[in-house]
N, C-alpha and C. Protein backbone atom coordinates (compact mmCIF):
# COMPACT_ATOMS: atom_id res chain seq x y z
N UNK A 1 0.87 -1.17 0.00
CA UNK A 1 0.00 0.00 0.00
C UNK A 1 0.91 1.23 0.00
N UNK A 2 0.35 2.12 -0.93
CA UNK A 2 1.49 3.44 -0.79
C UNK A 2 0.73 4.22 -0.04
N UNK A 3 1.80 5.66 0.01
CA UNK A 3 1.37 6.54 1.17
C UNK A 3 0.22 6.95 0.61
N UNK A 4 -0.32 7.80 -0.38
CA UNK A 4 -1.50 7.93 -0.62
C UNK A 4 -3.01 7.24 -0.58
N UNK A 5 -2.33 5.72 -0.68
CA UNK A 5 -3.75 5.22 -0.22
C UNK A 5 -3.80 5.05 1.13
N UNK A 6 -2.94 4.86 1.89
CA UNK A 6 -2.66 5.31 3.60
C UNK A 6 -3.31 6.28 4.05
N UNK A 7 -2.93 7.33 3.37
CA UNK A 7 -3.35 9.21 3.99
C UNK A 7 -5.20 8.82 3.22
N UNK A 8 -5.49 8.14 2.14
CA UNK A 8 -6.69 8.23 1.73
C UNK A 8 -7.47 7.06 2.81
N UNK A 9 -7.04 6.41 3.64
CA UNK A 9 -7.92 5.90 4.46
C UNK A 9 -8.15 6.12 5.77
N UNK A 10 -6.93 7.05 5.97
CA UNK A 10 -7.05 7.71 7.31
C UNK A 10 -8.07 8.91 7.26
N UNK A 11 -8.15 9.48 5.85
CA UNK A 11 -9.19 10.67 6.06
C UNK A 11 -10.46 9.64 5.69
N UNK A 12 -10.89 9.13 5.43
CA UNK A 12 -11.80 7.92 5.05
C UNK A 12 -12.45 7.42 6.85
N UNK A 13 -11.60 6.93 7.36
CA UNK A 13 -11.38 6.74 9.16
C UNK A 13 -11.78 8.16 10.14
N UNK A 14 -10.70 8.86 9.57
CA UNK A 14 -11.48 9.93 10.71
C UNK A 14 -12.97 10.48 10.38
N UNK A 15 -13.40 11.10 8.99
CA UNK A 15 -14.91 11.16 8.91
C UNK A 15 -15.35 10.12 9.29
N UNK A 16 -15.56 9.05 9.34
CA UNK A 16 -16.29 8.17 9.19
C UNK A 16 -16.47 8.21 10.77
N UNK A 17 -15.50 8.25 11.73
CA UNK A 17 -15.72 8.13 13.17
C UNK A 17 -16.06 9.59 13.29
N UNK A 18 -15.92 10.56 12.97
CA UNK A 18 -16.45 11.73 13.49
C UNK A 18 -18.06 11.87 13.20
N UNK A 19 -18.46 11.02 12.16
CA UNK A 19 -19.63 10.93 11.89
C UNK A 19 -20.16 9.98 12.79
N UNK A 20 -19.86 8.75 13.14
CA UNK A 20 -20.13 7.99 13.79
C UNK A 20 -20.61 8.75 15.62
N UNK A 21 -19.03 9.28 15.75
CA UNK A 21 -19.43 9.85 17.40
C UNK A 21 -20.21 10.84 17.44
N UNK A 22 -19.84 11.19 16.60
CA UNK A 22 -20.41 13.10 16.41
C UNK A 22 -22.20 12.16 16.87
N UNK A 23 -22.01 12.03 16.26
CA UNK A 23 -24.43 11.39 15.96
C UNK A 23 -24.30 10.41 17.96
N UNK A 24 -23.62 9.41 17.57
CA UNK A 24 -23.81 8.76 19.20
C UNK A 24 -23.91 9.94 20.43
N UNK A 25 -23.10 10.93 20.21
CA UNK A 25 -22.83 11.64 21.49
C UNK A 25 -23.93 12.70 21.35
N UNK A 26 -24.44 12.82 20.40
CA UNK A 26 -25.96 14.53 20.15
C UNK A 26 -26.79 13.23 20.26
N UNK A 27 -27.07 12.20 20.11
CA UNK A 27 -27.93 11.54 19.53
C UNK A 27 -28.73 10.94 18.65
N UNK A 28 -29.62 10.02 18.45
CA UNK A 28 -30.34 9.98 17.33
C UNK A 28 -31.38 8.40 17.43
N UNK A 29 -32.36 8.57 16.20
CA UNK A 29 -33.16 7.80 16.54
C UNK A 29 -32.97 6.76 15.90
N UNK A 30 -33.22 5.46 16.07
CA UNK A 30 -32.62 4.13 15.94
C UNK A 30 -33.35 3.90 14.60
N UNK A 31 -32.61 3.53 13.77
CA UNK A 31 -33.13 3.45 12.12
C UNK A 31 -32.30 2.11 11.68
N UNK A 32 -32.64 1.39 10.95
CA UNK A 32 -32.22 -0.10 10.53
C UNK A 32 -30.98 0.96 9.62
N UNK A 33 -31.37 1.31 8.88
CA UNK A 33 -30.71 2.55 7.83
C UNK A 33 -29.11 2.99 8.46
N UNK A 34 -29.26 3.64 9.55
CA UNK A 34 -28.88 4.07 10.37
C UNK A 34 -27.96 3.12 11.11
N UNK A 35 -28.44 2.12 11.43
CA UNK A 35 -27.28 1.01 12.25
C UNK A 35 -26.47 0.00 11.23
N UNK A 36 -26.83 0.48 10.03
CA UNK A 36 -26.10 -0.81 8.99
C UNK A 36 -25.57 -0.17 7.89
N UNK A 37 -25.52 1.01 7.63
CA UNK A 37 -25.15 1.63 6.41
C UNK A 37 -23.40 1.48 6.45
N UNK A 38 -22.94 2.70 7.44
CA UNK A 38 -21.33 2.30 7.64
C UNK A 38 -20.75 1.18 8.15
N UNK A 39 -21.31 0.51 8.52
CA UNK A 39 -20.92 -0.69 8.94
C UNK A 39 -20.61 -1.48 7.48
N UNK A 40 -21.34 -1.59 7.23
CA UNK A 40 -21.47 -2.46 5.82
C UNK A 40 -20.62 -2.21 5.15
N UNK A 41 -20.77 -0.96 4.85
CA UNK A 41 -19.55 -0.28 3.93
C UNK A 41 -18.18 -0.30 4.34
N UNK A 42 -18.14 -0.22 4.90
CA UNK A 42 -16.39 -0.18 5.65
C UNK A 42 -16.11 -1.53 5.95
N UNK A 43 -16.90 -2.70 6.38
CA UNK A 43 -16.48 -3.95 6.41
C UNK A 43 -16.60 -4.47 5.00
N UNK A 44 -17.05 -4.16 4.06
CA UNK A 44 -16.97 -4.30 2.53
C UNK A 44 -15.45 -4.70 1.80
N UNK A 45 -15.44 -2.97 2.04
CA UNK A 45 -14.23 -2.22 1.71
C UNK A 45 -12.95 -3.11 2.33
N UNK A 46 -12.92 -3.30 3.58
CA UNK A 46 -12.30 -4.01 4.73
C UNK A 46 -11.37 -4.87 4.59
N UNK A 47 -12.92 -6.28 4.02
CA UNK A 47 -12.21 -7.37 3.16
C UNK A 47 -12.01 -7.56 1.86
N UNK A 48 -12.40 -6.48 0.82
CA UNK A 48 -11.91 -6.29 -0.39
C UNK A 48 -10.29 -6.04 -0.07
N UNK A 49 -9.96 -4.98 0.91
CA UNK A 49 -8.67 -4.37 1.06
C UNK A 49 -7.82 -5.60 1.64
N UNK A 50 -8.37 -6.47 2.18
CA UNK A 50 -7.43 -7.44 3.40
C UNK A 50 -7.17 -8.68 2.16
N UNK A 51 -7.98 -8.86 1.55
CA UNK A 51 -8.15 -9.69 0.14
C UNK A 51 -7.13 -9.72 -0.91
N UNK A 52 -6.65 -8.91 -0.96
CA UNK A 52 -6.09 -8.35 -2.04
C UNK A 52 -4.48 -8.44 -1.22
N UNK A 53 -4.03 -8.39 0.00
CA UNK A 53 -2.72 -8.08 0.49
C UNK A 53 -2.75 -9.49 1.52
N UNK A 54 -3.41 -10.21 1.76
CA UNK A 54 -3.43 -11.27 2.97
C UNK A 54 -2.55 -12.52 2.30
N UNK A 55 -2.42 -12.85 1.06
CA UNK A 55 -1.21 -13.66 0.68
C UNK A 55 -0.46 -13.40 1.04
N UNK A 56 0.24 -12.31 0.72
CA UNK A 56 1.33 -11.95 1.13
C UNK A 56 1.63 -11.17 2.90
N UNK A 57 0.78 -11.95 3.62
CA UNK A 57 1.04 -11.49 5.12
C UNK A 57 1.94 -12.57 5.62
N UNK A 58 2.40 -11.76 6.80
CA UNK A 58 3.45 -13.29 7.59
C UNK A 58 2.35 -13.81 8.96
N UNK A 59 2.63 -14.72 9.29
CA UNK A 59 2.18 -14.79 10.42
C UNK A 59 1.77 -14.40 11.48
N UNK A 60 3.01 -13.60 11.54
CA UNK A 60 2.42 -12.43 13.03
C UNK A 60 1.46 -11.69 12.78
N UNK A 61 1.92 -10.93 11.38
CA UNK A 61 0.69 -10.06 10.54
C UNK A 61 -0.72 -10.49 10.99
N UNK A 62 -0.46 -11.77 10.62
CA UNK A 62 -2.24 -12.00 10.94
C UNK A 62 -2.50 -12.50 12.19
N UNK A 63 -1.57 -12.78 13.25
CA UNK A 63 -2.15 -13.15 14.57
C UNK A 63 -2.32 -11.33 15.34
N UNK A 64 -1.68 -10.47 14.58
CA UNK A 64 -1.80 -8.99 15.36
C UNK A 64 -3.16 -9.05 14.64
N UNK A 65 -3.60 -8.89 13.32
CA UNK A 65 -4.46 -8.17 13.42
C UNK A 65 -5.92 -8.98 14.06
N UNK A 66 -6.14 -10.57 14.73
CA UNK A 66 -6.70 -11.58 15.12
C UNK A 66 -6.98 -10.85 16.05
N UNK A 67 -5.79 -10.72 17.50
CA UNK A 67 -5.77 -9.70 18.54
C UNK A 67 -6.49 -8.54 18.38
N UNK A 68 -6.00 -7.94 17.44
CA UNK A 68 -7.16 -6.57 17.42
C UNK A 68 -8.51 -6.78 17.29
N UNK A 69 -8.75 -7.24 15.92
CA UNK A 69 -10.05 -7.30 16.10
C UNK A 69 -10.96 -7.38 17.22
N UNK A 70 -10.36 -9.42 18.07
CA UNK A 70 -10.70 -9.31 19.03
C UNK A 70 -10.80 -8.22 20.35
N UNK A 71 -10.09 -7.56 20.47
CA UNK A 71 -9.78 -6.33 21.76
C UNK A 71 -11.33 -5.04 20.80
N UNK A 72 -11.72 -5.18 19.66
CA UNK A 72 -12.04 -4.35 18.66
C UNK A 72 -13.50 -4.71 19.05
N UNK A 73 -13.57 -5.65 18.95
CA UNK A 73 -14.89 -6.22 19.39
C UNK A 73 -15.75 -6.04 20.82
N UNK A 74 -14.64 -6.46 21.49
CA UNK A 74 -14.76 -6.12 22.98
C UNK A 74 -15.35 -4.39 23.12
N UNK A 75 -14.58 -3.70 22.80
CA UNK A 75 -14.84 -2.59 22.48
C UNK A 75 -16.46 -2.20 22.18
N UNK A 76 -16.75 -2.60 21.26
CA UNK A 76 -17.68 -2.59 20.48
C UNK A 76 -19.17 -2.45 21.37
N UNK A 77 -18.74 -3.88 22.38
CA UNK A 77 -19.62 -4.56 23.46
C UNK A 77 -19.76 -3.40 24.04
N UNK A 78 -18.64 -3.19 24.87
CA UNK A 78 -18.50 -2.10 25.67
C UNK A 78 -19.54 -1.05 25.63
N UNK A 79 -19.41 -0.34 24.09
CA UNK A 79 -19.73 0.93 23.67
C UNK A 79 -21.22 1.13 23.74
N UNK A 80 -21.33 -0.46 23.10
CA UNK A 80 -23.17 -0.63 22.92
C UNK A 80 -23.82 -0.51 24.60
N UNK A 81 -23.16 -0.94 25.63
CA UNK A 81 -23.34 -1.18 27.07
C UNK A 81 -23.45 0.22 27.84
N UNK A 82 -22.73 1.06 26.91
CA UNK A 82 -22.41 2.02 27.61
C UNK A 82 -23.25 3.28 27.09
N UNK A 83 -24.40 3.28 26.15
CA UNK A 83 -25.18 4.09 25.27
C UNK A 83 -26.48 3.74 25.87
N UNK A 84 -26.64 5.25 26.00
CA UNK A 84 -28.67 5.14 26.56
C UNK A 84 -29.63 4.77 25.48
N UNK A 85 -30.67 4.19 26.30
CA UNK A 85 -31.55 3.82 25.03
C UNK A 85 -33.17 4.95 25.55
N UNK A 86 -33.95 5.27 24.90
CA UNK A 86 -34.79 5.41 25.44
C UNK A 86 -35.90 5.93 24.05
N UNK A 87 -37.14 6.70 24.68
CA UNK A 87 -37.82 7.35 23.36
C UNK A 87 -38.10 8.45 23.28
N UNK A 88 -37.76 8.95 22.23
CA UNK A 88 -37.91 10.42 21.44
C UNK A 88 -39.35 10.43 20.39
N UNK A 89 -40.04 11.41 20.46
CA UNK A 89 -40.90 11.26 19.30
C UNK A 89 -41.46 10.06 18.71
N UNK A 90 -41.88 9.21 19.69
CA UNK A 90 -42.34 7.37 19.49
C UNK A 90 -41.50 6.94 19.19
N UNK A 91 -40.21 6.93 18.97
CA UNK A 91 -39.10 6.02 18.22
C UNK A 91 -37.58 5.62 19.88
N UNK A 92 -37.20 4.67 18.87
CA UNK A 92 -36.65 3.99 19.65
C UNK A 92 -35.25 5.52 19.74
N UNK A 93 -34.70 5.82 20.52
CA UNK A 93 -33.52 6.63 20.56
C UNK A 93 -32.34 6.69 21.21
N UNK A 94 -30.86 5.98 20.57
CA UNK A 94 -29.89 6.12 21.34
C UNK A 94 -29.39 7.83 21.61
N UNK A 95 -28.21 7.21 22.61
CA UNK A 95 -27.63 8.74 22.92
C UNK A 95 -26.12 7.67 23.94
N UNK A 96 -25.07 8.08 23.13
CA UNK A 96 -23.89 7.63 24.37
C UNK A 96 -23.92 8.62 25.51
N UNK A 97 -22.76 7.82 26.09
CA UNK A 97 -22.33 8.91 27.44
C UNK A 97 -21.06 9.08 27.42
N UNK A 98 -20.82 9.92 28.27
CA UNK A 98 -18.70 10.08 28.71
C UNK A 98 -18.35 9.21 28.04
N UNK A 99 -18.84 7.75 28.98
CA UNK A 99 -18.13 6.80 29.29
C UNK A 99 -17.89 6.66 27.26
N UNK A 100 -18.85 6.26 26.91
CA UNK A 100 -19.03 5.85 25.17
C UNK A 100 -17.97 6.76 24.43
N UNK A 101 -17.76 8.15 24.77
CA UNK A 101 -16.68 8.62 24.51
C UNK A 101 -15.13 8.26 24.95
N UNK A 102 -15.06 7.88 25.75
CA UNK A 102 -13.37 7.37 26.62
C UNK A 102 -13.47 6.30 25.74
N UNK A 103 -14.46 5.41 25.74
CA UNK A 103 -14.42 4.20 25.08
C UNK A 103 -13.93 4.17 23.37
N UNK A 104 -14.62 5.44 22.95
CA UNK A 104 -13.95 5.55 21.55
C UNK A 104 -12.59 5.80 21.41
N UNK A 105 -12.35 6.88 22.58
CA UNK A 105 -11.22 7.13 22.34
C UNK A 105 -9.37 6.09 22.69
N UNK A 106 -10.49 5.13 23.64
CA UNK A 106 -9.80 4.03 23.56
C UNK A 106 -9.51 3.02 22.49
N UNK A 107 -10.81 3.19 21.88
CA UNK A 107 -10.63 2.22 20.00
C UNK A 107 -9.90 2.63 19.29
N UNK A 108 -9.50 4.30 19.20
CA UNK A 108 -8.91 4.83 18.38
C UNK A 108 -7.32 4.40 19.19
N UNK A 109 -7.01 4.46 20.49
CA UNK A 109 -5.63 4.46 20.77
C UNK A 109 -5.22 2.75 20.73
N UNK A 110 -6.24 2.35 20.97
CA UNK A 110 -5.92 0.35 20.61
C UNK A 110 -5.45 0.28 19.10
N UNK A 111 -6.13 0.74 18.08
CA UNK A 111 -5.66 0.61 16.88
C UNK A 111 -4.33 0.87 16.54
N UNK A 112 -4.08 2.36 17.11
CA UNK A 112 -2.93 2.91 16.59
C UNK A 112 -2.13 2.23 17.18
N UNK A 113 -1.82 1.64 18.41
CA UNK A 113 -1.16 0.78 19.30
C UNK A 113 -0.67 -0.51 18.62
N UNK A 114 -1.77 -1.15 17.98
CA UNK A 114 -1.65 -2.32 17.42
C UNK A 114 -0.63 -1.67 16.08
N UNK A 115 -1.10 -1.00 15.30
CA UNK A 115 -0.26 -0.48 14.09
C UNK A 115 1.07 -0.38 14.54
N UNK A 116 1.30 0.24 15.64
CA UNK A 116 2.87 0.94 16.21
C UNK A 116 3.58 -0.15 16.91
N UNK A 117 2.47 -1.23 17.61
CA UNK A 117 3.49 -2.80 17.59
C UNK A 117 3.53 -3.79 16.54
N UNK A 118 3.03 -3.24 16.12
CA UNK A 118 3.57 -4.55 14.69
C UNK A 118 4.60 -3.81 13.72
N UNK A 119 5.03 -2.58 13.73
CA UNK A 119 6.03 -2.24 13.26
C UNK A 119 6.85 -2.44 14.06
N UNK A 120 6.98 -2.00 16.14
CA UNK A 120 7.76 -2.59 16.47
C UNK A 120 8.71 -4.25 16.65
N UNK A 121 7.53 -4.62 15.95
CA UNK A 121 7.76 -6.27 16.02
C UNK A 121 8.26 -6.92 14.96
N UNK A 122 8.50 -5.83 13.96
CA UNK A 122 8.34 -6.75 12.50
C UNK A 122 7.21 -7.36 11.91
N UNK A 123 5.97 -6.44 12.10
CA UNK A 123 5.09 -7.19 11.70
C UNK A 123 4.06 -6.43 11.35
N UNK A 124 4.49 -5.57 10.71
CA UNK A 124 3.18 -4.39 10.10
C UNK A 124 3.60 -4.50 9.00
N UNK A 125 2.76 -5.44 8.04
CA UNK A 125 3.44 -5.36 6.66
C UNK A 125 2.13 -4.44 5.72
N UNK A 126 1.49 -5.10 4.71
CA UNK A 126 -0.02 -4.03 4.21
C UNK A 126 -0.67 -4.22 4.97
N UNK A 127 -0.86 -5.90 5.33
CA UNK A 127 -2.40 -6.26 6.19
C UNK A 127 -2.76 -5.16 7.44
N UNK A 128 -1.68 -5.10 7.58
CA UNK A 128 -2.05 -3.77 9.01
C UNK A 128 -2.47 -2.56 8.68
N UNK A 129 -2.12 -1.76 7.20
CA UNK A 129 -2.89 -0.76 7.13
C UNK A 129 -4.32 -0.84 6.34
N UNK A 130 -3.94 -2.18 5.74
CA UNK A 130 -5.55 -2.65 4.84
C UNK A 130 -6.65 -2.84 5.56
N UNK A 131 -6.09 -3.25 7.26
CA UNK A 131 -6.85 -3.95 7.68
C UNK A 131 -8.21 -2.74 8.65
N UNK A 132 -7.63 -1.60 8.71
CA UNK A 132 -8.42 -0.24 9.40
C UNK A 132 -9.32 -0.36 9.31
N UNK A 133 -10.00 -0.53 7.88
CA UNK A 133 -11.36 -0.16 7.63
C UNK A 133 -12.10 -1.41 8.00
N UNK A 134 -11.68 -2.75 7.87
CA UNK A 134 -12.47 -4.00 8.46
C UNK A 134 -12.64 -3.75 9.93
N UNK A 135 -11.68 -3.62 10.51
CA UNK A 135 -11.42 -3.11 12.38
C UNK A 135 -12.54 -2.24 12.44
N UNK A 136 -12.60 -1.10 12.62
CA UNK A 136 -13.86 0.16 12.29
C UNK A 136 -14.86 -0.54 11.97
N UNK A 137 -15.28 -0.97 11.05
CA UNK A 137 -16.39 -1.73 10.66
C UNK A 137 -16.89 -2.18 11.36
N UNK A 138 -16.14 -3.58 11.90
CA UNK A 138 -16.73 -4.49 12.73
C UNK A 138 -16.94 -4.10 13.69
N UNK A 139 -16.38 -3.26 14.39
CA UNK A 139 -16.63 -2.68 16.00
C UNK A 139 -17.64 -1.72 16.12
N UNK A 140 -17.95 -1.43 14.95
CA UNK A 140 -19.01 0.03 14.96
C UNK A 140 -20.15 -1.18 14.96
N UNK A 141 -20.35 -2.46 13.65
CA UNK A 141 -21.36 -3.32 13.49
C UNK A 141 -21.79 -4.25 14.56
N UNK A 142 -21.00 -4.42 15.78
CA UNK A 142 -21.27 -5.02 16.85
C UNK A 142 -21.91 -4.27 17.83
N UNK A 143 -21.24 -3.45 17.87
CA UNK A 143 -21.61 -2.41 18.63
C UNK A 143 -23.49 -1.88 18.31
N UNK A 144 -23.56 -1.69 17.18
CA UNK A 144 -24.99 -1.38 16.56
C UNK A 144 -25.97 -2.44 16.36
N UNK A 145 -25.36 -3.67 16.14
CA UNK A 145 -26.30 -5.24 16.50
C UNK A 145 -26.86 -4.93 18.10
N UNK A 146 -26.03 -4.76 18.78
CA UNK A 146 -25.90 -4.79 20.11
C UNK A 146 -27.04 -3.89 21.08
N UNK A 147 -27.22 -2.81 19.87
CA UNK A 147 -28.03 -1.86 20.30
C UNK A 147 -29.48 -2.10 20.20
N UNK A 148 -29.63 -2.69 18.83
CA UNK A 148 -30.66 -2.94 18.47
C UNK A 148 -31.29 -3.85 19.02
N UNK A 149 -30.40 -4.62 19.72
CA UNK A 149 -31.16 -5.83 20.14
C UNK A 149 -31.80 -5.51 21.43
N UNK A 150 -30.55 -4.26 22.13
CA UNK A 150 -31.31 -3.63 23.32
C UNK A 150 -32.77 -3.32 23.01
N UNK A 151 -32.72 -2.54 21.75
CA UNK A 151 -33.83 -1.58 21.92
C UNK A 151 -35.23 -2.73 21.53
N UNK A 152 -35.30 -3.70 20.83
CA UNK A 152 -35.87 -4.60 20.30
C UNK A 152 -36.27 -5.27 22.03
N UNK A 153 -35.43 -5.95 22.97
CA UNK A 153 -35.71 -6.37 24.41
C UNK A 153 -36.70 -5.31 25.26
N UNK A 154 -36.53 -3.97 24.82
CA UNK A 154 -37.16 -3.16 25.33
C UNK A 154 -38.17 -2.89 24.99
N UNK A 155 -38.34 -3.28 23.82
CA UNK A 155 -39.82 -3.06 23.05
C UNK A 155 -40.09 -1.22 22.22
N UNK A 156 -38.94 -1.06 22.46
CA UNK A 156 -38.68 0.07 21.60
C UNK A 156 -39.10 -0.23 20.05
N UNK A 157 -40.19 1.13 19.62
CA UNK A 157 -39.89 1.09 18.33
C UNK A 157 -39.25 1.47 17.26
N UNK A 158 -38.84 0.95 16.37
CA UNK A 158 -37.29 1.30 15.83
C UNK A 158 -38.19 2.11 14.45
N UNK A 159 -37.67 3.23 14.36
CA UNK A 159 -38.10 3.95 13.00
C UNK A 159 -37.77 3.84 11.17
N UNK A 160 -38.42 3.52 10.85
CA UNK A 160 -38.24 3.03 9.45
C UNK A 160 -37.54 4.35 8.72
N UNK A 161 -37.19 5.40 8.72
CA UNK A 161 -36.14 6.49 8.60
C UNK A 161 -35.73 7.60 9.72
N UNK A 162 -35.11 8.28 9.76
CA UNK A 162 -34.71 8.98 10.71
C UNK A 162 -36.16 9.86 10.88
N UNK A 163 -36.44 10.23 12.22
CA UNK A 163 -37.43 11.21 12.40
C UNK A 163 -36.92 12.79 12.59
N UNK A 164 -37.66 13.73 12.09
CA UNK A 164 -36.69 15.31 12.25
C UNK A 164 -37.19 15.40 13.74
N UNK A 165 -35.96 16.25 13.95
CA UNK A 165 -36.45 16.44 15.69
C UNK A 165 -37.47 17.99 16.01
N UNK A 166 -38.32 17.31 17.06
CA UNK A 166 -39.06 18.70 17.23
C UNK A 166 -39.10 19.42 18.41
């Protein structure tokens, strides 16, 4: 992977999480739309990108990025655990807290962590920068399964598009 497609997935990564927190932390109302769109897309993208460079990974390559995920996931749990559920305008409506924030900002420093030991290790070859957008993905898509299922236990109703707020 060259630097440009590097610098093109890091700005790819940061909107995508600024969009992501930005909405968790103001809020918003629980939309199928809404919990599966970036997810999808970025785990798409993910394993198209991991696809294309995973022959040529070494071993460690792929037991770091195994670790992450996993720690990625966890995360994920976390985040969904840590987001209010309740109702707005008849609809089902998350909203994180602090905590959902520390927690992101912990996803973001686990990643970079993982990136910065597998170079220390000899072991950041592409798969580690291919692998961003699958990581992101999956942790945002667990995280949003997670929610839904809250809000679904609760008997929340989930809105078939976003509702405008009044």
């Amino acid at each position: 992977m060259n630097i440009s497609e590097l610098l093109l997935y890091i700005v790819i990564l940061v909107l995508v999480l600024w969009r992501v927190v930005y909405r968790q932390l103001r809020g918003s109302t629980i939309t199928i739309r809404g919990l599966t769109l970036i997810p999808v897309i970025l785990v798409v993208l993910g394993v198209a990108n991991c696809a294309r460079v995973l022959p040529q990974a070494s071993g460690r390559e792929i037991a770091l990025l195994v670790a992450d995920l996993a720690i990625l996931l966890v995360l994920g749990v976390a985040r969904a655990a840590s987001t209010r559920l309740g109702l707005r305008n008849g609809y089902a409506f998350q909203k994180g807290t602090s905590l959902t924030l520390v927690l992101w900002l912990v996803t973001v420093a686990i990643r970079v962590g993982f990136a910065a030991a597998g170079a220390s290790l000899g072991a950041a070859g592409a798969l580690t920068s291919a692998s961003v957008l699958l990581s992101v993905g999956l942790s945002i898509g667990v995280q949003n399964v997670l929610i839904y299922q809250r809000a679904r236990r609760r008997e929340l109703p989930i809105a078939v598009r976003r509702v405008a707020a009044s």
